[in-house]
Protein backbone atom coordinates (compact mmCIF):
# COMPACT_ATOMS: atom_id res chain seq x y z
CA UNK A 1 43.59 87.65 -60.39
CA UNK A 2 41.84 88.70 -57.32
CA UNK A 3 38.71 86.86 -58.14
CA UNK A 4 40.47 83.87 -59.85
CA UNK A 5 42.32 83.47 -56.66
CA UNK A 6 39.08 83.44 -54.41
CA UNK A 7 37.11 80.70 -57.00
CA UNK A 8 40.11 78.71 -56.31
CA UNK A 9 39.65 79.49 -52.66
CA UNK A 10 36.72 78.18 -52.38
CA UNK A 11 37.32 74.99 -54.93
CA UNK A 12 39.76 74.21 -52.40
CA UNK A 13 37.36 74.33 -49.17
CA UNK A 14 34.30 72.66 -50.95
CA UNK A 15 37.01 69.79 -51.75
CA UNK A 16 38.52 69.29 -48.38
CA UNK A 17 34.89 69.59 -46.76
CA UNK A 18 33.73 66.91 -49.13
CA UNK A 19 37.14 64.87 -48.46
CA UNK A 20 36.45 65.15 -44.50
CA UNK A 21 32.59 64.08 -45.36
CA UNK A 22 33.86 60.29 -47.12
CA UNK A 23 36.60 59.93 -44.51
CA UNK A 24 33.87 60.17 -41.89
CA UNK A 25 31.56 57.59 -43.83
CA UNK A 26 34.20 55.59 -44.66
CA UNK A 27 35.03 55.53 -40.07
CA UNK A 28 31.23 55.06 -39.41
CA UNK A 29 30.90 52.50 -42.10
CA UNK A 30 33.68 50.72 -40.44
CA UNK A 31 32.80 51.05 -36.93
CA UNK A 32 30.81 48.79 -35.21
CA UNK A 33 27.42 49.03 -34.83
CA UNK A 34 25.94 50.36 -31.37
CA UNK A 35 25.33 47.50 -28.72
CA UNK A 36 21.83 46.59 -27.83
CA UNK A 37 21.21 47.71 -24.16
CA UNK A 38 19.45 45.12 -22.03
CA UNK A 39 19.37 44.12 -18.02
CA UNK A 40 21.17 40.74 -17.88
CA UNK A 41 23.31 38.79 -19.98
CA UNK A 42 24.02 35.20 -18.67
CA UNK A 43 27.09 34.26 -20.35
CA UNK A 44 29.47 31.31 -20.36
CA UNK A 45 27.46 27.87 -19.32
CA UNK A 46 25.62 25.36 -21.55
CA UNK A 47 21.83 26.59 -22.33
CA UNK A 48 19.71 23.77 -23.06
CA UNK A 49 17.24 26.24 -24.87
CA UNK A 50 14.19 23.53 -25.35
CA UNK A 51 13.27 25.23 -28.06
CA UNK A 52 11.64 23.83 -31.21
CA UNK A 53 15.21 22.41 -32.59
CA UNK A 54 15.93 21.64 -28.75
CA UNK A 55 19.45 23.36 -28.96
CA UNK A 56 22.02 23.30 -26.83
CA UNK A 57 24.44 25.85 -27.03
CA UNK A 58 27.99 25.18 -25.00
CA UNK A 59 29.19 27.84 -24.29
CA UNK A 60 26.20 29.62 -24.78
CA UNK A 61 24.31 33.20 -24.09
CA UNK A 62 20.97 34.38 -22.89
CA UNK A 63 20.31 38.12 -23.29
CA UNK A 64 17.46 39.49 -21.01
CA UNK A 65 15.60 43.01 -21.50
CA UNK A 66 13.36 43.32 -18.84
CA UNK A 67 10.84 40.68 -18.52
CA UNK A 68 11.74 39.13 -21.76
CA UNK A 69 14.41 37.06 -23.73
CA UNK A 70 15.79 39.48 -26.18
CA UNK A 71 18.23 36.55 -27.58
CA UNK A 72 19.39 33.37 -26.90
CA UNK A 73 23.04 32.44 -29.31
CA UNK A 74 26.99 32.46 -28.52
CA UNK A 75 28.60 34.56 -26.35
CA UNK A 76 30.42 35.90 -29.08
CA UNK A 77 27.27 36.74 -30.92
CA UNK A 78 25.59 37.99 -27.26
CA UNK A 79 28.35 40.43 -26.67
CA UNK A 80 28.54 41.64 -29.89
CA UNK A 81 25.09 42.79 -30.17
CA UNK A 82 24.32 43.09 -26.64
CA UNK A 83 25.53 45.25 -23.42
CA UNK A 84 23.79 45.01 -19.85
CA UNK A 85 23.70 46.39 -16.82
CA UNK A 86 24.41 42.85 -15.18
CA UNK A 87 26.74 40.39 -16.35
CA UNK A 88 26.29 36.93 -14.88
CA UNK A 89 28.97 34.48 -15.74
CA UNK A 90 27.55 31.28 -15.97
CA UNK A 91 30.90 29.21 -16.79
CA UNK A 92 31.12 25.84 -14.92
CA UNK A 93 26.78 25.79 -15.13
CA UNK A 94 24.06 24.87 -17.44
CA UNK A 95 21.27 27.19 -17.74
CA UNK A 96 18.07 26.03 -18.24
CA UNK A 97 14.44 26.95 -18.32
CA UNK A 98 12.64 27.35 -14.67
CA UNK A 99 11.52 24.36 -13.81
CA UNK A 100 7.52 24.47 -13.80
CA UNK A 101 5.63 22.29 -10.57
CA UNK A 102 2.21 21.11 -12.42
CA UNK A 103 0.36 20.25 -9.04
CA UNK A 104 0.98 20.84 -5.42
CA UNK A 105 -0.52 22.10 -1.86
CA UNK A 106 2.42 24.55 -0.87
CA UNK A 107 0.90 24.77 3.03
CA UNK A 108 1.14 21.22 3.32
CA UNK A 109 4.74 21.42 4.24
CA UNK A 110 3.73 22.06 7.68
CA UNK A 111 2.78 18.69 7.65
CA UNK A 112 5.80 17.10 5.80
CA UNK A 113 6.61 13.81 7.68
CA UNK A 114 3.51 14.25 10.27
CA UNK A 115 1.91 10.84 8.71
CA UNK A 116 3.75 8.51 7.02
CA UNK A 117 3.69 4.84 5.40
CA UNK A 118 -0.07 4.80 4.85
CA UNK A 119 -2.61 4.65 1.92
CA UNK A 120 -4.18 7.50 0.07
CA UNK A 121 -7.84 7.39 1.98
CA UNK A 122 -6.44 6.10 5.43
CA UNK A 123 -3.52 9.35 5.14
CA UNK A 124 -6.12 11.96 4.07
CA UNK A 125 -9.43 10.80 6.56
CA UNK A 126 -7.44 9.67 9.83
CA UNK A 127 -4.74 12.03 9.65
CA UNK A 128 -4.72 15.18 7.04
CA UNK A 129 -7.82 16.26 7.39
CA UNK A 130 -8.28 15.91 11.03
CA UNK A 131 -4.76 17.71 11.03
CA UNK A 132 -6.17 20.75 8.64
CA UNK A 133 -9.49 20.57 10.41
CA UNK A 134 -7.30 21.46 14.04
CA UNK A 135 -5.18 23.71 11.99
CA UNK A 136 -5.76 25.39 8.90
CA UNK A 137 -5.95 29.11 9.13
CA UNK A 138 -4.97 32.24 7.34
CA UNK A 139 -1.75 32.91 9.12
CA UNK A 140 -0.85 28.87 9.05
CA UNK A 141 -1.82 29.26 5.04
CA UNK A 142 1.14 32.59 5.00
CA UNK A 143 3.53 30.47 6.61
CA UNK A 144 3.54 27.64 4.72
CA UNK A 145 3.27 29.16 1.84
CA UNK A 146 6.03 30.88 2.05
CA UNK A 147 8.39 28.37 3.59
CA UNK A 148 7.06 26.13 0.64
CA UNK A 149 7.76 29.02 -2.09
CA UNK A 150 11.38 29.23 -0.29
CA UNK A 151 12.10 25.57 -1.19
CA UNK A 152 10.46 25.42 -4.81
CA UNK A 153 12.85 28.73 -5.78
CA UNK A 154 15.86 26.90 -3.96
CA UNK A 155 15.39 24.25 -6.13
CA UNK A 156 15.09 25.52 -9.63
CA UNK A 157 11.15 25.69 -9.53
CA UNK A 158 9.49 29.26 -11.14
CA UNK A 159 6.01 28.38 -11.52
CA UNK A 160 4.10 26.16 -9.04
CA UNK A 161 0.52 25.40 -9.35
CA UNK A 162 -1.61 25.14 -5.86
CA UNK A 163 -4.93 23.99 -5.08
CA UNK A 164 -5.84 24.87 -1.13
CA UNK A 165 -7.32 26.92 1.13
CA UNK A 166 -6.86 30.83 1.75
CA UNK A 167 -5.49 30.70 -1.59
CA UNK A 168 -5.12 34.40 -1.54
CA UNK A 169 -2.45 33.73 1.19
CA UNK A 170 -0.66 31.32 -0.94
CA UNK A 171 -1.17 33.95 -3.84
CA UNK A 172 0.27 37.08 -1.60
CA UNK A 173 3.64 35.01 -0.66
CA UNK A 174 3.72 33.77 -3.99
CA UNK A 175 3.97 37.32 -5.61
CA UNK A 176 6.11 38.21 -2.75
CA UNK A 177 8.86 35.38 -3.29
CA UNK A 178 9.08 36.62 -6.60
CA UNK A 179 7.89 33.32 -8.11
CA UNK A 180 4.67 32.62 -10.93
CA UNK A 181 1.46 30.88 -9.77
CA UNK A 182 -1.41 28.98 -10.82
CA UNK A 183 -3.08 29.07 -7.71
CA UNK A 184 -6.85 27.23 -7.31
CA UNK A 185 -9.22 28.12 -4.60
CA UNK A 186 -10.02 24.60 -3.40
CA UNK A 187 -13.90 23.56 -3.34
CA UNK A 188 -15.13 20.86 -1.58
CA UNK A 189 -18.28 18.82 -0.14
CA UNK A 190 -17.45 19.37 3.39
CA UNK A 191 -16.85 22.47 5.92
CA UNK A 192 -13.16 23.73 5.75
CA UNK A 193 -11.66 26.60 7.56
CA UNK A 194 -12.40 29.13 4.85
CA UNK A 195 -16.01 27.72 3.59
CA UNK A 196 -18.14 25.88 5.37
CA UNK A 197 -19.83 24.74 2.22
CA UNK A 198 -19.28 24.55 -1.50
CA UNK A 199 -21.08 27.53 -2.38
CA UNK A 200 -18.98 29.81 0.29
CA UNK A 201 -15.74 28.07 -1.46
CA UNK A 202 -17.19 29.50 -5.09
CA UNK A 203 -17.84 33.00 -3.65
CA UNK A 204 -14.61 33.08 -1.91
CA UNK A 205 -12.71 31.49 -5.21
CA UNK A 206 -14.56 34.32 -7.21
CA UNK A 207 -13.63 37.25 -5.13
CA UNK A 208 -9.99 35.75 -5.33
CA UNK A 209 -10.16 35.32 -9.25
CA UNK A 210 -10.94 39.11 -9.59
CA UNK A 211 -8.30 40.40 -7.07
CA UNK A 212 -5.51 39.27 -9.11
CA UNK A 213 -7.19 39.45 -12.70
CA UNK A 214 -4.36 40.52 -15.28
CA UNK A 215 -1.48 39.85 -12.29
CA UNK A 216 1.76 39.48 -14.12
CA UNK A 217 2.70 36.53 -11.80
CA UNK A 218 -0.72 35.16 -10.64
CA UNK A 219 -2.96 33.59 -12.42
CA UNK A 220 -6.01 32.89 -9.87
CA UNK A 221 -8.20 30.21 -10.59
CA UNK A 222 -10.41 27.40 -8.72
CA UNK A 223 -10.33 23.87 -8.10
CA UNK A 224 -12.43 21.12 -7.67
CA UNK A 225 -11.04 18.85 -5.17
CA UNK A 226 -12.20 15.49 -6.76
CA UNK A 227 -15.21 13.95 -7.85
CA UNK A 228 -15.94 11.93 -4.64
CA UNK A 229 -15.25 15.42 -2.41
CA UNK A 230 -17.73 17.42 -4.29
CA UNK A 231 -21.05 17.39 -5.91
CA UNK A 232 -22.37 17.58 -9.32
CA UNK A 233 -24.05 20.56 -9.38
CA UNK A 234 -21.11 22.33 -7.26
CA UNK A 235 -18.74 20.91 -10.31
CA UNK A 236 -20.40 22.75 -12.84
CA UNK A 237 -20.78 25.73 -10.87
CA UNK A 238 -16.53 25.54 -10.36
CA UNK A 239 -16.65 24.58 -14.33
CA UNK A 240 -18.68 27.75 -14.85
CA UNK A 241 -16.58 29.81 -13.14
CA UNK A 242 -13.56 29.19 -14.64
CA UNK A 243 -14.62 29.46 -18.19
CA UNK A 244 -16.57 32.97 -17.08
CA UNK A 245 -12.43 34.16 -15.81
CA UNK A 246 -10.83 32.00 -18.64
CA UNK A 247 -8.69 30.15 -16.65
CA UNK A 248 -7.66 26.44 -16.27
CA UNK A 249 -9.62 24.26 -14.13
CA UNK A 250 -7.98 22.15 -11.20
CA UNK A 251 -9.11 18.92 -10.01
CA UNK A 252 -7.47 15.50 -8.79
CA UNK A 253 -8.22 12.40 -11.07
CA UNK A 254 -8.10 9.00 -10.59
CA UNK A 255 -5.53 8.80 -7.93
CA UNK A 256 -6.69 5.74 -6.55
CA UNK A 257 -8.16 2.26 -7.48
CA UNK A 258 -10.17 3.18 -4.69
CA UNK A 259 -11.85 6.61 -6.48
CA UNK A 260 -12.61 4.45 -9.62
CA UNK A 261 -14.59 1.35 -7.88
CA UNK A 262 -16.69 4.04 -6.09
CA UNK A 263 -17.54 5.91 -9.42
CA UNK A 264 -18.35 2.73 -11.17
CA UNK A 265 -20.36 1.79 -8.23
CA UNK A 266 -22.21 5.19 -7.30
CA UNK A 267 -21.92 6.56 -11.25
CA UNK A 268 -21.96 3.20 -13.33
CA UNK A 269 -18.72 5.19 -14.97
CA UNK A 270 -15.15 5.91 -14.66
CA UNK A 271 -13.98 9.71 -12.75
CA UNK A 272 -12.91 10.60 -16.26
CA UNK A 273 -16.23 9.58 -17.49
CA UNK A 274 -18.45 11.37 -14.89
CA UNK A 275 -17.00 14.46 -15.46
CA UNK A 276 -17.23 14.23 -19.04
CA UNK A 277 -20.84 13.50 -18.71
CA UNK A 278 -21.37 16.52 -16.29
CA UNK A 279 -19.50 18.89 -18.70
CA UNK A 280 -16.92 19.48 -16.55
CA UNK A 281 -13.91 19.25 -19.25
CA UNK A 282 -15.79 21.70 -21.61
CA UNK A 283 -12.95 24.85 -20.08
CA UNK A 284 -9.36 24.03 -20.02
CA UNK A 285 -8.63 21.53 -17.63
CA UNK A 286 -5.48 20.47 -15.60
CA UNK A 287 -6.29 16.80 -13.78
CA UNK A 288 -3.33 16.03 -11.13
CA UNK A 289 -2.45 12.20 -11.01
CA UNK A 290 -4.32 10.57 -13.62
CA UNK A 291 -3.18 7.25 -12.25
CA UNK A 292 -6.29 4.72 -12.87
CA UNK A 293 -6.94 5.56 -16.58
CA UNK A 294 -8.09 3.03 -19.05
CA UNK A 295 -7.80 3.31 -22.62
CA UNK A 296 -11.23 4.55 -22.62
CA UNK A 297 -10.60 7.61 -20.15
CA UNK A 298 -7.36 8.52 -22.08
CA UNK A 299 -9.25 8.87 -25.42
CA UNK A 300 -11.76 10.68 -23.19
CA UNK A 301 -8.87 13.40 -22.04
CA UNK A 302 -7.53 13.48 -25.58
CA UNK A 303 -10.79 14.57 -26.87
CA UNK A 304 -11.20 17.36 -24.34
CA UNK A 305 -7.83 18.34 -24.57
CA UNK A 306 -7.38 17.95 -20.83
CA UNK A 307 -3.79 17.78 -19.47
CA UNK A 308 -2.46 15.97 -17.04
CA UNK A 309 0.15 16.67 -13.62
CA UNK A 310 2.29 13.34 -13.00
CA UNK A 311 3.29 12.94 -9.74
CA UNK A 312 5.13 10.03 -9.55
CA UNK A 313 6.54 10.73 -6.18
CA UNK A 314 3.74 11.11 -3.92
CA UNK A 315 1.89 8.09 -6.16
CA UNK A 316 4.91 5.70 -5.02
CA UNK A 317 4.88 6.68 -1.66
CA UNK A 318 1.09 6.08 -1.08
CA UNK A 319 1.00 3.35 -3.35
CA UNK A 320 -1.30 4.92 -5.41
CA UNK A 321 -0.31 2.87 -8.79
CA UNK A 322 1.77 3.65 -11.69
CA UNK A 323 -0.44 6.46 -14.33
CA UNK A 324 0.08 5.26 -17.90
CA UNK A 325 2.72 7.85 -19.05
CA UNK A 326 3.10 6.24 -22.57
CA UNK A 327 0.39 5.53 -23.33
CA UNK A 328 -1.02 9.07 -22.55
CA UNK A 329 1.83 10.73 -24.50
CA UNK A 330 1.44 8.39 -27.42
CA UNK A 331 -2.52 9.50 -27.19
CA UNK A 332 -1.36 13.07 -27.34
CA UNK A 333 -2.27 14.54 -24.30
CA UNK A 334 -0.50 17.03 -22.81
CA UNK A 335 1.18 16.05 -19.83
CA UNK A 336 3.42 17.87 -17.12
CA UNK A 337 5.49 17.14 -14.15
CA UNK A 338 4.42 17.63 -10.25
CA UNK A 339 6.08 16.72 -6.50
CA UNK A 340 1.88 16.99 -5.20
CA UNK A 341 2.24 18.55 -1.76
CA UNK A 342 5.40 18.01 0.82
CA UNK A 343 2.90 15.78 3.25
CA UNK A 344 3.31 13.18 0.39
CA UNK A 345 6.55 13.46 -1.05
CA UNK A 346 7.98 14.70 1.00
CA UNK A 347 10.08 17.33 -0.86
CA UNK A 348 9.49 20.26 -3.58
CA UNK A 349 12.64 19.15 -5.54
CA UNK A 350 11.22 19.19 -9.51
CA UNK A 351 14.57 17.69 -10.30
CA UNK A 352 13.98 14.76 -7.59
CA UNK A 353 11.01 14.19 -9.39
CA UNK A 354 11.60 14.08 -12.98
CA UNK A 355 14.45 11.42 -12.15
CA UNK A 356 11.87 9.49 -10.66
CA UNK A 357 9.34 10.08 -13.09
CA UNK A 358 11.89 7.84 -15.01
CA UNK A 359 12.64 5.41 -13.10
CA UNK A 360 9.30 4.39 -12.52
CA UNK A 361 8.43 4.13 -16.38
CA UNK A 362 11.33 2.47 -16.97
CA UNK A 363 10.78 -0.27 -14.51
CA UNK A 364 6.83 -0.44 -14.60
CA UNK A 365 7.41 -0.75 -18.28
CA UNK A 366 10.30 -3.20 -18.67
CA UNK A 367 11.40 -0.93 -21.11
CA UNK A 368 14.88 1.59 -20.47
CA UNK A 369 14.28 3.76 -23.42
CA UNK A 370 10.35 5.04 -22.32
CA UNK A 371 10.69 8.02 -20.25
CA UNK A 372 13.83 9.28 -21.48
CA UNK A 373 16.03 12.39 -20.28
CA UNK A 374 14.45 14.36 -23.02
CA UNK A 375 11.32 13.43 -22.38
CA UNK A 376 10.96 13.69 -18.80
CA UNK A 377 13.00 17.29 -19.23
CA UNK A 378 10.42 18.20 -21.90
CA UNK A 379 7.43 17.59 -18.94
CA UNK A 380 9.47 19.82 -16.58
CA UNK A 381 9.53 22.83 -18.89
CA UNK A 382 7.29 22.98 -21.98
CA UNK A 383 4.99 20.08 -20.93
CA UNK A 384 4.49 22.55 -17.75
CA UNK A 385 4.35 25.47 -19.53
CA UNK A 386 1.11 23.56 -22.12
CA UNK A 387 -0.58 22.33 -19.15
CA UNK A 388 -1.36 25.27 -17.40
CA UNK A 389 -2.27 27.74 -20.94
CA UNK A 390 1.29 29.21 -21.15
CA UNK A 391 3.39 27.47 -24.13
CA UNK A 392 3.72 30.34 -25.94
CA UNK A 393 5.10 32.41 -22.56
CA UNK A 394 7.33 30.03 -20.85
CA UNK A 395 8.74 26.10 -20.98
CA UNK A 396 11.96 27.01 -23.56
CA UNK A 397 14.47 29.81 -24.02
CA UNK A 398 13.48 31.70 -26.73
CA UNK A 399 13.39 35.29 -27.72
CA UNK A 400 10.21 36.80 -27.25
CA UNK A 401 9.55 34.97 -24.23
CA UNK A 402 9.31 35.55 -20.75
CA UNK A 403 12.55 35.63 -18.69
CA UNK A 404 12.50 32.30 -16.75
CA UNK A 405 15.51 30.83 -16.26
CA UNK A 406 17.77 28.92 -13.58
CA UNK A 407 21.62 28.39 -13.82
CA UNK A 408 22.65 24.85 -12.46
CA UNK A 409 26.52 24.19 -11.24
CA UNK A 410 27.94 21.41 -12.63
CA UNK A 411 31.34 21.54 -10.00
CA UNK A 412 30.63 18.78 -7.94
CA UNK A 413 31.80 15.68 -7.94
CA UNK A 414 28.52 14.22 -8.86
CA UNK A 415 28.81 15.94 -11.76
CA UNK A 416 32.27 15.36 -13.45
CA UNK A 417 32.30 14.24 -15.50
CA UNK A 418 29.50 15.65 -18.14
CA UNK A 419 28.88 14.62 -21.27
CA UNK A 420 25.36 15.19 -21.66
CA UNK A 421 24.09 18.55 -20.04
CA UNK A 422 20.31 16.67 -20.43
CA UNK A 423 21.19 13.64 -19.12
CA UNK A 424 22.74 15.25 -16.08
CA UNK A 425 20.12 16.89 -15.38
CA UNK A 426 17.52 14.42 -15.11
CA UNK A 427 20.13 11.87 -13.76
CA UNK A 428 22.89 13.73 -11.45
CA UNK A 429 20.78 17.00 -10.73
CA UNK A 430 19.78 17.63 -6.95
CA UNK A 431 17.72 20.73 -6.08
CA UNK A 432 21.01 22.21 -4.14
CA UNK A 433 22.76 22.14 -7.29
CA UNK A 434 20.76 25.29 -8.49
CA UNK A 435 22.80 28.25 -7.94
CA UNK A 436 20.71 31.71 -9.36
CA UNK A 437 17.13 31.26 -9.97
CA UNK A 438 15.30 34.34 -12.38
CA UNK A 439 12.00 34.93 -12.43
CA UNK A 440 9.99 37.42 -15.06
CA UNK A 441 14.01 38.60 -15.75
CA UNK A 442 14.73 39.23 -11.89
CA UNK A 443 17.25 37.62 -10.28
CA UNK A 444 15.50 36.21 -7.11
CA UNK A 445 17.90 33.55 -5.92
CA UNK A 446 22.22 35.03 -6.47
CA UNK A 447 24.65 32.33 -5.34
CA UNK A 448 21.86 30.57 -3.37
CA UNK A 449 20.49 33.28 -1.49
CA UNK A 450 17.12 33.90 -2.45
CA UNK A 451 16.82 37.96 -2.26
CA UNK A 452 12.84 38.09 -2.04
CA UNK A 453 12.64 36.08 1.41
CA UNK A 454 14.43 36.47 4.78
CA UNK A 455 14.92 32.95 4.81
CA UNK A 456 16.04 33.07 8.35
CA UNK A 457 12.72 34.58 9.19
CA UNK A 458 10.62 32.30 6.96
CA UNK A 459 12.45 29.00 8.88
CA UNK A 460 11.81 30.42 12.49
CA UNK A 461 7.86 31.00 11.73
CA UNK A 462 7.53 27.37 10.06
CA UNK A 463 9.17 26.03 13.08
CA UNK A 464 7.17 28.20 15.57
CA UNK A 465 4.11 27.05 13.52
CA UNK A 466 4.97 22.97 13.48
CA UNK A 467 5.19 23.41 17.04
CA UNK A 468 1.38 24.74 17.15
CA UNK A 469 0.83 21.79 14.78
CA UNK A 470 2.29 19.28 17.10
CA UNK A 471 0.46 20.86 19.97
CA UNK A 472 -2.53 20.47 17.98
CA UNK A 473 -2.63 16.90 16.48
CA UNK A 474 -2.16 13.64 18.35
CA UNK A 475 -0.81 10.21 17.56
CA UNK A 476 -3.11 8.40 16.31
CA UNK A 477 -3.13 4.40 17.33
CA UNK A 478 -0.86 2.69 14.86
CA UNK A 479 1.40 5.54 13.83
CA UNK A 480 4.70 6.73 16.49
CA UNK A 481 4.13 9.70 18.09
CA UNK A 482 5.53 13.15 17.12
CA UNK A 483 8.82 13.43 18.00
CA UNK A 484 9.95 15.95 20.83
């Protein structure tokens, strides 16, 4: 009986242990599974994603984890598989890619409105570079730079290319706003304040290019100023050097009518020509402008795979022309958006200049469908993203990708009512209306207060500086003076 007793016993025990084991199972099994911890959700607005279906998602979710995009679905689906350590609601907004500048000179805000109303060569040779020649130097370089990266995050802008001087100065404010670069050591034919010839310029561009080698917001490079600014053999010496670093090569094109008679008459060929007949477009190329381009060139560019920066902008105000933005899209080339520097613009606002980046199609071309929302949106983010070697980093919302992103309100009046978050952007969209700007998955602007600056401190040395500037440059005959 005794032992009968304790078999039973233990019948008993192995049963209730293995009853307890399948209600356990049967809780797990039911329970949901364990969140996904990343940094920052942004949860609640309408993400145009740009990615290859071009979704937009309203309401919609972007889950960040660390530098990258971990997801990009509902907010439903977000919070279901995702927890974070920052929540930003982003109802009321659309959230977007960063906007990506193609071509600019970030100093050259300290000369924003100093000379005005002018053509291209009489602008640059009887007032720019007289200005820079009186004024350009290390510490005017810092400042500028940094009052220009200031603007660019204010606005929506995460990535700006430069081409200028002291480009390490541009490159150090750069990295310390927070923001991406593409930043060109500028070479040209003449003395400067950081070269006094081209062959200082390439020493200085190389010692540049291996300072920030593998930066994860730099990318250092050199540019070529233009084909009637600098020699042949000092081209394929800047050629040379970016291919040796494998990084894109900078260089104005055919900005002018002006630039092409002189290389027909000094080269017996177009700018697009000469450099293909020096080699130059044999590394990855980005060509700002691209204004006075025959059929001819634009097959040329196609072939080399050369992009292109519009600046539409700066090419209205100088009267530069109209660059043949259909055409070069039907031909294939890749082709991105720019505001060129602030002395020509005379803002940073990408969103300023994607609306009139379609204007100006529209009208040039008698034709309201060229140069659409989508399109011009497309040059903002991926188009960017292609022309300067990062498609596959940046330009969409995707997982996998790096964590660029801005959040847009859409409260104002100028925005109510929306309809189409695309449209609205291209159309309705001011630079102000950006309200959190993040950059490599930090938030560097929060409610319009960009955390990497002391934007009270950045103002007071810009305005210290302009007076220096003012000091420093006369009126010339023809032009008002500088106001007091």
């Amino acid at each position: 009986m005794h032992a009968s007793r304790r078999v039973n016993s233990q019948g008993f025990r192995a049963s209730a242990i293995a009853g307890a084991i399948i209600i356990v199972a049967a809780v797990l099994a039911a329970a949901p599974p364990a969140k996904r911890k990343v940094s920052i959700i942004v949860t609640g607005g309408t993400v145009v994603t740009m990615d290859p279906q071009r979704r937009v998602l309203s309401p919609g979710a972007v889950a960040i984890d660390g530098t990258t995009i971990a997801a990009v679905d509902t907010p439903q689906t977000i919070g279901a598989a995702y927890s974070a350590g920052e929540v930003i609601r982003a109802d009321g907004t659309v959230v977007l890619p960063g906007l990506i500048n193609t071509h600019g000179h970030a100093p050259m805000v300290m000369y924003r409105g100093l000379a005005d109303d002018l053509k291209l060569m009489d602008w640059l040779q009887k007032y720019i570079f007289p200005a820079e020649g009186k004024t350009v130097s290390a510490a005017m370089v810092r400042t500028g730079a940094r009052l220009a990266a200031l603007e660019m995050l204010q606005s929506g802008t995460t990535l700006h290319t430069d081409m200028y001087y002291f480009e390490e100065e541009v490159a150090k404010a750069t990295k310390e706003a927070g923001m991406r670069g593409v930043l060109g050591q500028t070479i040209i034919g003449f003395p400067v304040a950081d070269a006094r010839a081209p062959a200082e310029g390439l020493a200085r561009a190389e010692r540049f290019m291996q300072a920030f080698k593998g930066d994860p917001l730099i990318v250092a490079t050199v540019a070529a100023h233009s084909m009637y600014t600098v020699d042949a053999d000092s081209l394929k010496a800047t050629r040379d050097l970016a291919a040796r670093f494998g990084v894109p090569l900078l260089t104005h094109l055919a900005e002018t009518r002006d630039e092409v008679n002189e290389s027909l008459e000094k080269h017996k060929m177009s700018p697009a020509a000469y450099f293909e007949a020096l080699g130059f477009w044999d590394t990855p190329a980005l060509a700002a402008h691209g204004v006075h381009l025959s059929d001819a060139d634009i097959a040329i560019l196609a072939r080399h795979r050369v992009a292109l920066s519009h600046n539409p902008e700066s090419n209205m105000k100088l009267a530069s022309g109209t660059a043949p933005l259909t055409k070069s899209l039907k031909a294939g080339l890749t082709v991105g958006l720019g505001t060129d520097g602030a002395a020509s613009n005379n803002d940073l606002d990408m969103f300023e200049a994607m609306r009139q980046a379609a204007f100006l199609h529209k009208l040039s071309e008698d034709d309201p469908t060229v140069a659409s929302a989508q399109t011009v949106l497309e040059m903002a983010t991926l188009g960017g993203a292609a022309a300067v070697g990062m498609a596959n980093r940046l330009g969409s919302l995707e997982p996998g990708k790096l964590a660029d992103l801005i959040v847009v309100s859409m409260a104002s009046a100028r925005q109510t009512p929306m309809y189409n978050p695309v449209s609205h952007l291209v159309y309705a969209t001011r630079g102000d209306d950006v309200r959190t700007t993040i950059v490599n998955g930090r938030v560097i602007m929060r409610d319009r207060r960009v955390v990497t600056l002391d934007a009270a401190a950045v103002l007071a040395d810009a305005r210290k500086l302009a007076e220096q500037v003012r000091a420093a440059v006369a009126a010339a005959p023809g032009q008002s003076s500088v106001a007091r």
